[in-house]
C-alpha atoms as a PDB file:
ATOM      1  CA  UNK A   1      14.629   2.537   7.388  1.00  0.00           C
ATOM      2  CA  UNK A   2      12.842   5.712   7.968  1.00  0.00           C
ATOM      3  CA  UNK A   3      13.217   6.869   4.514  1.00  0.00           C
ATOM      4  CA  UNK A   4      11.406   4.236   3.087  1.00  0.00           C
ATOM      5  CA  UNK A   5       8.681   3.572   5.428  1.00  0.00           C
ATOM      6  CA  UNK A   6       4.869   5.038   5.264  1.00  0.00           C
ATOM      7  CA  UNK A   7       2.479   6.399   7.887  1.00  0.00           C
ATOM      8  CA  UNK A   8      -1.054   6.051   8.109  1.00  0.00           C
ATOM      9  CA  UNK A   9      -3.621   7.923   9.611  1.00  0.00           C
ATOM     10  CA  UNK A  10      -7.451   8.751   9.661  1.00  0.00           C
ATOM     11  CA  UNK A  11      -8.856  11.827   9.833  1.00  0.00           C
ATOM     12  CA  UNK A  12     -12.486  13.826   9.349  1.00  0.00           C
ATOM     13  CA  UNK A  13     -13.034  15.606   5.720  1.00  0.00           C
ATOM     14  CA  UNK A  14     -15.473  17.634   4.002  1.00  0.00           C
ATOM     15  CA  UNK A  15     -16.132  17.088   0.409  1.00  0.00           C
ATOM     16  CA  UNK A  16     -17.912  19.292  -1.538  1.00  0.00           C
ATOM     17  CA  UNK A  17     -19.281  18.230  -5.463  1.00  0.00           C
ATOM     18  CA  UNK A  18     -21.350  20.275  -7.498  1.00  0.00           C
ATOM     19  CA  UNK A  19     -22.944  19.183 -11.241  1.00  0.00           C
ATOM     20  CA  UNK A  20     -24.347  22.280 -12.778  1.00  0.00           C
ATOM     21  CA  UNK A  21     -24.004  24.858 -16.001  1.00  0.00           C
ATOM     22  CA  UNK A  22     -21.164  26.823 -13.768  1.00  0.00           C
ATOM     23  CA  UNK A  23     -19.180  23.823 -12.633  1.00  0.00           C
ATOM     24  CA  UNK A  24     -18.558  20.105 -12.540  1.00  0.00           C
ATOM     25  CA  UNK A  25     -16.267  19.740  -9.091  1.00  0.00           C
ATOM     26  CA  UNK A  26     -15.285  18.075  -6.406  1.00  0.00           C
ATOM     27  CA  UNK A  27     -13.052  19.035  -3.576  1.00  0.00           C
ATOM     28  CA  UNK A  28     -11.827  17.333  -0.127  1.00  0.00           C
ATOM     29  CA  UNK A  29     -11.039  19.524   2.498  1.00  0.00           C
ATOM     30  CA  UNK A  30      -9.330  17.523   5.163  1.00  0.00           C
ATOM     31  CA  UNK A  31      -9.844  18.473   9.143  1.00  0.00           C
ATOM     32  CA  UNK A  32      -7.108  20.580  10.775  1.00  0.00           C
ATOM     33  CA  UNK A  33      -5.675  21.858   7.934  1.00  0.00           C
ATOM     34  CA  UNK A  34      -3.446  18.837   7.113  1.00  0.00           C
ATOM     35  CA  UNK A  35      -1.417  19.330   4.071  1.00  0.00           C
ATOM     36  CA  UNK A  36      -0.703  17.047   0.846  1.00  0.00           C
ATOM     37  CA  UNK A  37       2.983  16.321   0.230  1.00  0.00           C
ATOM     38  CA  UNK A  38       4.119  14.774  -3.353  1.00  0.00           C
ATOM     39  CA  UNK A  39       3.606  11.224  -3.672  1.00  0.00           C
ATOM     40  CA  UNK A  40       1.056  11.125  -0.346  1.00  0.00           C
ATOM     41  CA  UNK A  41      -2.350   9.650  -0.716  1.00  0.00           C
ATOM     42  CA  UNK A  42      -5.928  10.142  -0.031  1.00  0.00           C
ATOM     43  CA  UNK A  43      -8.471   7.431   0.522  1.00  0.00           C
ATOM     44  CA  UNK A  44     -11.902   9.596   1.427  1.00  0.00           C
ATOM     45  CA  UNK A  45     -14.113   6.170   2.743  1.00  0.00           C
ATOM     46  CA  UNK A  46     -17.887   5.903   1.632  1.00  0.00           C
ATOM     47  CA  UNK A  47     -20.574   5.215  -1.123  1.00  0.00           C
ATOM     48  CA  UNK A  48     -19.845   7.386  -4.649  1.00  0.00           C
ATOM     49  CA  UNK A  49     -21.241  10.539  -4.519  1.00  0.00           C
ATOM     50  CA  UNK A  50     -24.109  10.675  -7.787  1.00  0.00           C
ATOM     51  CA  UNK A  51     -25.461  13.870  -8.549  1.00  0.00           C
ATOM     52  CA  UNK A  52     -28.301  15.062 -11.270  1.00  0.00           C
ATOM     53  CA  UNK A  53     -27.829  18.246 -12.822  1.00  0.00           C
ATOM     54  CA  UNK A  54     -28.201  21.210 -11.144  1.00  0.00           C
ATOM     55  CA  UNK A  55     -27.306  19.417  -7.484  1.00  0.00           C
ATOM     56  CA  UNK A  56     -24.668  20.383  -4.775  1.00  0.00           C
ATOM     57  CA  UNK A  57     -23.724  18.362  -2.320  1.00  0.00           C
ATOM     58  CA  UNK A  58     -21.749  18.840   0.530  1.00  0.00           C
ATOM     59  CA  UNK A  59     -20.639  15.658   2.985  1.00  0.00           C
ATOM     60  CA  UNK A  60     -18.786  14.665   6.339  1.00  0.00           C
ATOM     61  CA  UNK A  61     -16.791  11.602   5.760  1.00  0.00           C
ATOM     62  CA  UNK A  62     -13.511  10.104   7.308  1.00  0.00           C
ATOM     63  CA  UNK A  63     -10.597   9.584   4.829  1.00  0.00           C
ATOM     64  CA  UNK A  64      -7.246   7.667   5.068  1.00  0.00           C
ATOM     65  CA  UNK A  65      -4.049   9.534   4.505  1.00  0.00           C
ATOM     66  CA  UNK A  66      -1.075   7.584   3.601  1.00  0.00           C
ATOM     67  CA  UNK A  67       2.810   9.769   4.061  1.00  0.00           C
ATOM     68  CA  UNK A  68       4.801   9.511   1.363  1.00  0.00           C
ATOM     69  CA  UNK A  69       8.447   7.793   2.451  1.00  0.00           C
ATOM     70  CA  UNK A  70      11.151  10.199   2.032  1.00  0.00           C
ATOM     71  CA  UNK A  71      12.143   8.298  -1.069  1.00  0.00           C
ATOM     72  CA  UNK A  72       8.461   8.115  -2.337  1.00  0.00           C
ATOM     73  CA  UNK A  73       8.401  12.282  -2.252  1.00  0.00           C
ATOM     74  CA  UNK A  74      11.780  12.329  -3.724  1.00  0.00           C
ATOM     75  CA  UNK A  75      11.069  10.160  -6.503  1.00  0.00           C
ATOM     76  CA  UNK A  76       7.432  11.871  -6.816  1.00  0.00           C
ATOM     77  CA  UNK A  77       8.880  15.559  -7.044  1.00  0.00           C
ATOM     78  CA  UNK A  78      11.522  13.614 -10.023  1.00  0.00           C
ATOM     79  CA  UNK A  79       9.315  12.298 -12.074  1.00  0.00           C
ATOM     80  CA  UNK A  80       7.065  15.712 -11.807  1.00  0.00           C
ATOM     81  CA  UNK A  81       9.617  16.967 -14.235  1.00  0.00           C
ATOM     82  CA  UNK A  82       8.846  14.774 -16.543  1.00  0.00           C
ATOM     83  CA  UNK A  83       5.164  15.108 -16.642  1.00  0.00           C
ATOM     84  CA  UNK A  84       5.508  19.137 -16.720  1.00  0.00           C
ATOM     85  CA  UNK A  85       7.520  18.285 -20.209  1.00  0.00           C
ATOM     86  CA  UNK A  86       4.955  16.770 -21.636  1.00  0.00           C
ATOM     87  CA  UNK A  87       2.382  19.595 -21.152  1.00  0.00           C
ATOM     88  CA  UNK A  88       4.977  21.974 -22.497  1.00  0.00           C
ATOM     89  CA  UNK A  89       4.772  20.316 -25.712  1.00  0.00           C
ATOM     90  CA  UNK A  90       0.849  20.918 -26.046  1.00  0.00           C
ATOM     91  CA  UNK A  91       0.713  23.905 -28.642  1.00  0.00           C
ATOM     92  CA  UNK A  92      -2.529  26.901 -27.820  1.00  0.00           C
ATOM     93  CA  UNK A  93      -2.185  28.083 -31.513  1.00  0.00           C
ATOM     94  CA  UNK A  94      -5.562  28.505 -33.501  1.00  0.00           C
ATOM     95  CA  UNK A  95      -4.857  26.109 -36.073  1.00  0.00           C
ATOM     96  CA  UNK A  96      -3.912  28.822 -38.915  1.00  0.00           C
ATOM     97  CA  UNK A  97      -0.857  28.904 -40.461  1.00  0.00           C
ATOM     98  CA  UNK A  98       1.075  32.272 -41.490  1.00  0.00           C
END
């Protein structure tokens, strides 16, 4: 049953968004380190985050991690193919023809 059961846990984050002429971001740094598998999910908990131009903001929140089930990552790390076929097919040429 293991393979198709999730875990759940909370941990601390920081996330960092920044609005300005260099960069529209956001990033979540989660506490300890933990690492993001295929198919795992994220839940950071708390009001949006709206910025004006020109603002940075960095926060301390808590955020919900969800484990992927062994099938979940398998099926994740599948389809992944997929999606990386489509971006193949997007063509960088300038638009002029020889």
């Amino acid at each position: 049953m293991s393979a198709l059961r999730r875990t759940r846990f909370n941990t601390a984050c920081t996330i960092e968004v920044e609005h300005s002429d260099r960069q529209l971001c956001a990033h979540v740094e989660l506490a300890g380190g933990v690492a993001i598998g295929p198919g795992d999910r994220v839940q950071v908990h708390g009001a949006p985050i709206s910025l004006g131009f020109g603002e940075r903001r960095v926060e301390q929140r808590m955020a919900t991690v969800e484990r992927a089930s062994t099938l979940g990552r398998l099926w994740t790390k599948f389809a992944g193919h997929f999606e990386m076929a489509e971006l193949w097919e997007v063509s960088f040429s300038d638009g002029k023809l020889s």
